[in-house]
N, C-alpha and C. Protein backbone atom coordinates (compact mmCIF):
# COMPACT_ATOMS: atom_id res chain seq x y z
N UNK A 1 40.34 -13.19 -31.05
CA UNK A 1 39.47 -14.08 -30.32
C UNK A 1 39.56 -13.80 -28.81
N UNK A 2 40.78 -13.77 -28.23
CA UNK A 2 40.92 -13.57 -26.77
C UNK A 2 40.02 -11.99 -26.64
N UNK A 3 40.64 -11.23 -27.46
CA UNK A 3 39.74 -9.70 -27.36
C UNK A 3 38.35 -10.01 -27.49
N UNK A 4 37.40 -10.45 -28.10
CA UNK A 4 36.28 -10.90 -28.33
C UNK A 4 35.62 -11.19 -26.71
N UNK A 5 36.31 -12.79 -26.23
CA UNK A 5 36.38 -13.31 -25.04
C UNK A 5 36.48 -12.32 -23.94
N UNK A 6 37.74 -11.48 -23.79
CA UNK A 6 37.54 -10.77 -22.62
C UNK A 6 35.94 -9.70 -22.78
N UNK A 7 36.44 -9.13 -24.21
CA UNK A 7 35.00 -7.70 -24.30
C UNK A 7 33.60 -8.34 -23.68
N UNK A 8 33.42 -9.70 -23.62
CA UNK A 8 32.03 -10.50 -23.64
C UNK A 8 32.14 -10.28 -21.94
N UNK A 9 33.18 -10.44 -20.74
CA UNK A 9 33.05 -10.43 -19.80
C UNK A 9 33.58 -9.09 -18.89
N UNK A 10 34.41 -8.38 -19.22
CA UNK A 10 34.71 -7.05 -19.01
C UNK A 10 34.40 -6.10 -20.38
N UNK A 11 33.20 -5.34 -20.49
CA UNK A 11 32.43 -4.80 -21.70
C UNK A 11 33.62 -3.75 -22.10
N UNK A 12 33.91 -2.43 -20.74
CA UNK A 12 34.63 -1.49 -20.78
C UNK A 12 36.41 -1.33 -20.69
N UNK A 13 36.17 -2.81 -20.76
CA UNK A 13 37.85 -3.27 -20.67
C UNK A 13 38.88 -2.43 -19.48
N UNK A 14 38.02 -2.14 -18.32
CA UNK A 14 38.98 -1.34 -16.79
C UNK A 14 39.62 -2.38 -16.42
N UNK A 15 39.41 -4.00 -16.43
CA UNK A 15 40.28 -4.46 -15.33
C UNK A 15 38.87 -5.11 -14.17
N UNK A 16 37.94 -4.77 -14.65
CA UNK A 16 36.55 -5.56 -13.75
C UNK A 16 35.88 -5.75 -14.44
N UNK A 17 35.53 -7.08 -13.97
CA UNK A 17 34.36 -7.65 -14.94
C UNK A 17 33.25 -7.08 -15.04
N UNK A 18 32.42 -7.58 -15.75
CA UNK A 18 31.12 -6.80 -15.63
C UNK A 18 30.47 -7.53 -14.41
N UNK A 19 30.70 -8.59 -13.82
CA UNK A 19 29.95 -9.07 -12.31
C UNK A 19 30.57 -8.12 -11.49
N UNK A 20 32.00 -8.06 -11.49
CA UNK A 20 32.22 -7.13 -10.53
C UNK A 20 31.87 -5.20 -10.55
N UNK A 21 31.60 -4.75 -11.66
CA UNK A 21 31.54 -3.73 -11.74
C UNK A 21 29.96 -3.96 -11.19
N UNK A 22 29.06 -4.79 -11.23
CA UNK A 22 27.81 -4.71 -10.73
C UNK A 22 27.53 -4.66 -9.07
N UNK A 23 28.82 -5.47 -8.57
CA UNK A 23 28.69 -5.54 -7.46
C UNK A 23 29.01 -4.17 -6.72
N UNK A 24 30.09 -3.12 -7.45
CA UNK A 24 30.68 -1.52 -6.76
C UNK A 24 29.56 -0.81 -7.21
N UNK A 25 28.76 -1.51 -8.26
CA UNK A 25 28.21 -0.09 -9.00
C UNK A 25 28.70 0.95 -10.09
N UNK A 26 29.64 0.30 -10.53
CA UNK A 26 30.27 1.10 -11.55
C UNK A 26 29.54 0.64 -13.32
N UNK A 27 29.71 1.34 -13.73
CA UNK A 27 29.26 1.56 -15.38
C UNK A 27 29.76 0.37 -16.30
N UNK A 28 29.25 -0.87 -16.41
CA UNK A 28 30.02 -1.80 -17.74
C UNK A 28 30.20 -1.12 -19.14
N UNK A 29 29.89 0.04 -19.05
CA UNK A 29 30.78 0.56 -20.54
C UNK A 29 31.44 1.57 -20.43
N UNK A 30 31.93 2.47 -19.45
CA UNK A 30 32.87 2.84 -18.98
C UNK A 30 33.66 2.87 -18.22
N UNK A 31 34.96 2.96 -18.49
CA UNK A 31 36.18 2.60 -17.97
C UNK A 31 37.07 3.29 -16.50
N UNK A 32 36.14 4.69 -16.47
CA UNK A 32 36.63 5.77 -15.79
C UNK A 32 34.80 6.27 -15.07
N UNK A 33 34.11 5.26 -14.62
CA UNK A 33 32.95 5.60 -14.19
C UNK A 33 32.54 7.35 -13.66
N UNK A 34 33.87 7.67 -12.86
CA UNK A 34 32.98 9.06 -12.10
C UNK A 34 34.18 10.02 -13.25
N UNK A 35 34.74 9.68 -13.94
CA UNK A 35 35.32 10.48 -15.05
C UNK A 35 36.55 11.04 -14.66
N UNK A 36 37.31 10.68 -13.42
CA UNK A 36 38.48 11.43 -12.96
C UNK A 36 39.76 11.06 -13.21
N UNK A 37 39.61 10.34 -14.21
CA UNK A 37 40.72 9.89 -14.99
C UNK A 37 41.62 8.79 -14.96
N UNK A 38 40.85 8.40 -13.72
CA UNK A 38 41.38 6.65 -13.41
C UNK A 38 40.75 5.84 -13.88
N UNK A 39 41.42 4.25 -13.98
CA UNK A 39 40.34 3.50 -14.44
C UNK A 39 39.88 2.73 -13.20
N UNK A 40 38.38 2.53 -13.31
CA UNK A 40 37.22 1.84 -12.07
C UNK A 40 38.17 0.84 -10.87
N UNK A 41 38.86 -0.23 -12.12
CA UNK A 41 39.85 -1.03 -11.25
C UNK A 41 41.08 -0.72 -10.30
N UNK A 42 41.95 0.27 -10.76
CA UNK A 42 42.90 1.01 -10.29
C UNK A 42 42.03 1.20 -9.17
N UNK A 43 41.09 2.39 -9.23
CA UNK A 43 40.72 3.15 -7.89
C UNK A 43 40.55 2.23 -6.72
N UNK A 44 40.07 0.65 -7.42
CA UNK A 44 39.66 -0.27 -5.86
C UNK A 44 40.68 -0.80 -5.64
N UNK A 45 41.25 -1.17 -6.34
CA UNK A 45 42.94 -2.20 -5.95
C UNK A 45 43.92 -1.52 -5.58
N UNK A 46 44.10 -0.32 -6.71
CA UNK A 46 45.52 0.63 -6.47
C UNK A 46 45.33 1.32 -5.45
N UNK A 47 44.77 2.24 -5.62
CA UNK A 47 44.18 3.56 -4.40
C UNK A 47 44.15 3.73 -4.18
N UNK A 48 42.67 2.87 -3.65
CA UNK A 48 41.70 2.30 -2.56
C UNK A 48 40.62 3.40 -2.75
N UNK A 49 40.47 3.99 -3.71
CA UNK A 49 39.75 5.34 -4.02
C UNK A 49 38.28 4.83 -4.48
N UNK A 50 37.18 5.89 -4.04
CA UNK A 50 36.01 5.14 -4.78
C UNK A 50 35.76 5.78 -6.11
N UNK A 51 35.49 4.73 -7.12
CA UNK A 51 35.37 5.02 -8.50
C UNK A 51 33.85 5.67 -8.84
N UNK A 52 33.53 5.99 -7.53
CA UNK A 52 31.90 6.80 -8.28
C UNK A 52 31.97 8.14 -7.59
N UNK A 53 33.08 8.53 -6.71
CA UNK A 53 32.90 9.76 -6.36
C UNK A 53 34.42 10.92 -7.68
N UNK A 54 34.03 11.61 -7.86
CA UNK A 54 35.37 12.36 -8.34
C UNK A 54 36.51 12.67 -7.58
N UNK A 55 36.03 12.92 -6.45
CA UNK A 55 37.06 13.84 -5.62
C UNK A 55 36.64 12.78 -4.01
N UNK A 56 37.19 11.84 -3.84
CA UNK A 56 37.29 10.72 -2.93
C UNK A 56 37.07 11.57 -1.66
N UNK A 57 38.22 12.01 -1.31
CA UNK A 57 38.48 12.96 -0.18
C UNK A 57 37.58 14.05 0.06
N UNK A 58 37.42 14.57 -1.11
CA UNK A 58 36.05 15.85 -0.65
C UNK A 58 37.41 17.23 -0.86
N UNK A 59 38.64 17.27 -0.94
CA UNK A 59 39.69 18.21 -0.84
C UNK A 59 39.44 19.22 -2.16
N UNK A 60 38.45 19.00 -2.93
CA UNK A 60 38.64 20.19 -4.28
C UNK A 60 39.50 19.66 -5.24
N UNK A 61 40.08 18.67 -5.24
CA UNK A 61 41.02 17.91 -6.36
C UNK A 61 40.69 16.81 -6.75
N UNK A 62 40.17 16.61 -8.05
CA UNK A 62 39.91 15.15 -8.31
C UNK A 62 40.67 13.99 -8.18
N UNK A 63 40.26 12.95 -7.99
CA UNK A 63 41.37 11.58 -7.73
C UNK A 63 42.60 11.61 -8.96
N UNK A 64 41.86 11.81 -9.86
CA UNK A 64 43.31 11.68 -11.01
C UNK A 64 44.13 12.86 -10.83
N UNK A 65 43.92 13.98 -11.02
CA UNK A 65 44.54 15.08 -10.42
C UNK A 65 45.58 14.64 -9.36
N UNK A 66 45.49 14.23 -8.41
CA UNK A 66 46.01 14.17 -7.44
C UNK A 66 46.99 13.14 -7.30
N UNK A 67 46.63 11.92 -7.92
CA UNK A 67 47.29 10.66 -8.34
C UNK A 67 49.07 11.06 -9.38
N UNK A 68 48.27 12.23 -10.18
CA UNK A 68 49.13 12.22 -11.22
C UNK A 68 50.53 12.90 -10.64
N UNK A 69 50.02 13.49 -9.49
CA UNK A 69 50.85 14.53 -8.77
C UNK A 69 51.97 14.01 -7.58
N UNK A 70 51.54 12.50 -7.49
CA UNK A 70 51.69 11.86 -6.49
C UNK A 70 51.17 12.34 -4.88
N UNK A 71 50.32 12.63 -4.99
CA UNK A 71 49.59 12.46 -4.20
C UNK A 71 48.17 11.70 -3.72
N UNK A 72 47.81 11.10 -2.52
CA UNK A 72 46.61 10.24 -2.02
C UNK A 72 45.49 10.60 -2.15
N UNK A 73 44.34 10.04 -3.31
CA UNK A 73 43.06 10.37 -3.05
C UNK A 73 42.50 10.36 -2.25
N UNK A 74 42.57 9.80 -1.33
CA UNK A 74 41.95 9.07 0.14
C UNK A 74 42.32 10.05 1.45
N UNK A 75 42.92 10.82 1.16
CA UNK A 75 43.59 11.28 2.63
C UNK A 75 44.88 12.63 1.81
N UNK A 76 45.38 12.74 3.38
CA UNK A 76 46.49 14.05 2.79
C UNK A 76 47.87 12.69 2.90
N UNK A 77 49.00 13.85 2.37
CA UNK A 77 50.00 13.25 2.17
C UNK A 77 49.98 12.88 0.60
N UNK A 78 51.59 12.20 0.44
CA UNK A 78 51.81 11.62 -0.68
C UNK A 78 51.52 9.95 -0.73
N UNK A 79 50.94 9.78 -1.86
CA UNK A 79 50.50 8.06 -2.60
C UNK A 79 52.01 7.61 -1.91
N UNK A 80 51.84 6.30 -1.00
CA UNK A 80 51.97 5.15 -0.52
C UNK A 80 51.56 3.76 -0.93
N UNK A 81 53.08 3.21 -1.05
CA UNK A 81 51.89 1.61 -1.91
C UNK A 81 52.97 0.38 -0.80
């Protein structure tokens, strides 16, 4: 029932609702909108990465790529929280 409940208000189950995924622009049925291996929510909260570009920075490395490596989508250097 709770699964039911959430699927009715977050479709793709990332962590944003479907109001909020309307408001970034991201996909209510997928979870990983620009496909780089994060999920939509992570990229805005964790990040700070945008979930519709692949490669945030523009550097040739996708956000997940780079994440996984510990390194910042957003900038050079290593992920800082």
């Amino acid at each position: 029932k709770a699964f039911d409940t959430l699927s009715q208000t977050d479709s793709d189950l990332d962590g944003l609702t479907n109001v909020e995924e309307k408001k970034y622009g991201t996909n209510t049925l997928k979870s990983d909108t620009d496909g780089d291996g994060l999920l939509d929510k992570d990229e805005i909260t964790i990040y700070h990465s945008d979930p519709l570009k692949l490669d945030t920075d523009s550097d040739g490395r996708n956000d997940g790529y780079e994440v996984r490596r510990g390194y910042s989508p957003v900038g050079r250097g290593k992920l800082v929280f």
